[in-house]
Protein backbone atom coordinates (compact mmCIF):
# COMPACT_ATOMS: atom_id res chain seq x y z
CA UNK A 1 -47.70 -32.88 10.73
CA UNK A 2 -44.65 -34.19 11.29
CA UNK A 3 -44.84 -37.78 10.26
CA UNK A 4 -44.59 -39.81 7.12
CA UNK A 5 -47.01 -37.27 5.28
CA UNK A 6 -45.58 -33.86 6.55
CA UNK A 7 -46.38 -31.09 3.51
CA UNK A 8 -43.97 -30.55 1.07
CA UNK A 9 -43.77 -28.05 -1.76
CA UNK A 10 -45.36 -30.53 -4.51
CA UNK A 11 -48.11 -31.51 -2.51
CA UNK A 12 -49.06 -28.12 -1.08
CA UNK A 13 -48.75 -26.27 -3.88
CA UNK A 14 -48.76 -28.83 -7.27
CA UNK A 15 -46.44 -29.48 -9.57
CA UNK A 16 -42.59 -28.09 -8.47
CA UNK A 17 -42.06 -27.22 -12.16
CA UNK A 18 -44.48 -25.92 -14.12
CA UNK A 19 -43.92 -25.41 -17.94
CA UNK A 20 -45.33 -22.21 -19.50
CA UNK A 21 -47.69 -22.58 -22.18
CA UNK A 22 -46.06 -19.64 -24.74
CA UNK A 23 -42.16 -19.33 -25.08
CA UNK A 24 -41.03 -15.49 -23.04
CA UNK A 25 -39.24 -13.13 -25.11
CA UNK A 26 -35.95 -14.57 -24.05
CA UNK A 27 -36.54 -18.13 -24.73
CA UNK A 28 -37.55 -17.12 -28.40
CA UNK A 29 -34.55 -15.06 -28.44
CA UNK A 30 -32.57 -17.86 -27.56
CA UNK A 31 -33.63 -19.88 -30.00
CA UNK A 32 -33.17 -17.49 -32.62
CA UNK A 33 -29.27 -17.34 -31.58
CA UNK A 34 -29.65 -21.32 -31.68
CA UNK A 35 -30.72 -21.23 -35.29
CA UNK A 36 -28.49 -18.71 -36.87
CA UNK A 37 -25.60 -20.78 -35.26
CA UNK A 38 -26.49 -23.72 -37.28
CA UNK A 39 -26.61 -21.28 -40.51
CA UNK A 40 -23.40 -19.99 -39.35
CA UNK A 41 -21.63 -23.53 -39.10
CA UNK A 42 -23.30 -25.00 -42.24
CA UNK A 43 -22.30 -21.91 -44.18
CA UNK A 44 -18.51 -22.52 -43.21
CA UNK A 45 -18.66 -26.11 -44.25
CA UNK A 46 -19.69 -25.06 -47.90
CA UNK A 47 -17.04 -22.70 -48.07
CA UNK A 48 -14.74 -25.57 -47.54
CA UNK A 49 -15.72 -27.87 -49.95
CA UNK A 50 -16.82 -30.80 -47.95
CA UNK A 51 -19.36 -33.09 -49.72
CA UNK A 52 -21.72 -35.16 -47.46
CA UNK A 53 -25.10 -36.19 -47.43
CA UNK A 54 -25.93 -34.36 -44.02
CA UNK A 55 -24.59 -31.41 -45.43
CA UNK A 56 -26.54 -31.75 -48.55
CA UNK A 57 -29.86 -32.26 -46.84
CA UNK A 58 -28.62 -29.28 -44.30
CA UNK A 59 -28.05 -27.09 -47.25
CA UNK A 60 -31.86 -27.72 -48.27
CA UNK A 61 -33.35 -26.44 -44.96
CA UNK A 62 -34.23 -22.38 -44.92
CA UNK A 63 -32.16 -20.20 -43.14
CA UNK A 64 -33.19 -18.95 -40.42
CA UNK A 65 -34.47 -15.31 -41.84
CA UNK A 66 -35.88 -16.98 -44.01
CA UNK A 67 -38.61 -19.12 -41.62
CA UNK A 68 -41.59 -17.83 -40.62
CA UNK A 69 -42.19 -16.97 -36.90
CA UNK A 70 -44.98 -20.29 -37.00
CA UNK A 71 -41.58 -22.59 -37.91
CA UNK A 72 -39.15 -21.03 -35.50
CA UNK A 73 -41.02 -21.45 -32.31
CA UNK A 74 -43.22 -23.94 -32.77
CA UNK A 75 -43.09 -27.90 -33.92
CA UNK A 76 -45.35 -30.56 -35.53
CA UNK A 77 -46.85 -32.63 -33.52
CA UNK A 78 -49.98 -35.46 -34.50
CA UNK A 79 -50.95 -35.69 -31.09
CA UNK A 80 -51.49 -31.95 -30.32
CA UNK A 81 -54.98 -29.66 -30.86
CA UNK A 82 -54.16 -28.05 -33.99
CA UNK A 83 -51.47 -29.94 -34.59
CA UNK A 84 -48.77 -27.48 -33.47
CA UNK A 85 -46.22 -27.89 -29.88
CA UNK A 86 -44.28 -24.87 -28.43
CA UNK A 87 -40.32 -25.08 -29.28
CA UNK A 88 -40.28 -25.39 -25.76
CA UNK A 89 -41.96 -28.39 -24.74
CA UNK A 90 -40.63 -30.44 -27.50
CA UNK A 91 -37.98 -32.63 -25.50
CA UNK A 92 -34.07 -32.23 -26.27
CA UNK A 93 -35.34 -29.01 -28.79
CA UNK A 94 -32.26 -28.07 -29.60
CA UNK A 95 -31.19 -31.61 -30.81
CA UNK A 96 -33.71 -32.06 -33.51
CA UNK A 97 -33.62 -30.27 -37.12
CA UNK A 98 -37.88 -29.23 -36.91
CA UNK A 99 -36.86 -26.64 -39.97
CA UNK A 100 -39.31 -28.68 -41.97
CA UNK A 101 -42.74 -29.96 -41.68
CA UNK A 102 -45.55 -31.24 -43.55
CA UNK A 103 -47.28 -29.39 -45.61
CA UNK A 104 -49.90 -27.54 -44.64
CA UNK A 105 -48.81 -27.65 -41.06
């Protein structure tokens, strides 16, 4: 076993990293500190005065005690069963404004 295919940890055992399938209490809470960042930083740039069409379209997205729990953790996604992805396995998460989505998802 100690040649070209000695036994490492991915092919004993599976995948190295494995991704959970529901956020942990700490992820969501996380995320939640994520969120009410944003509000915190768009709510400063209206109390300057700044006019922009990101802001604008920022200032139309709910706050975040005002999202439901189904909105905060998870995503839309066509290509899911049920048509729903954990916050978590939505690449670069953090990145992406998924305050919105369409209705009836």
């Amino acid at each position: 076993m100690f040649g070209a295919f000695r036994p490492t940890a991915p092919t004993n055992v599976g995948l190295l990293w494995k991704m959970p399938w529901r956020m942990s209490k700490t992820r969501k809470m996380r995320q939640r500190l994520r969120l009410k960042a944003v509000d915190d930083v768009i709510s400063t740039l209206r109390a300057t005065g700044v006019q922009t069409q990101s802001l604008s379209a920022a200032l139309a997205l709910p706050a975040e005690t005002e999202m439901p729990a189904k909105d905060k953790y998870t995503t839309f996604s066509r290509t899911d069963v049920g048509y729903r992805k954990g916050m978590h396995k939505t690449p670069h998460f953090t990145k992406i404004t998924s305050r919105t989505n369409p209705k009836g998802f």
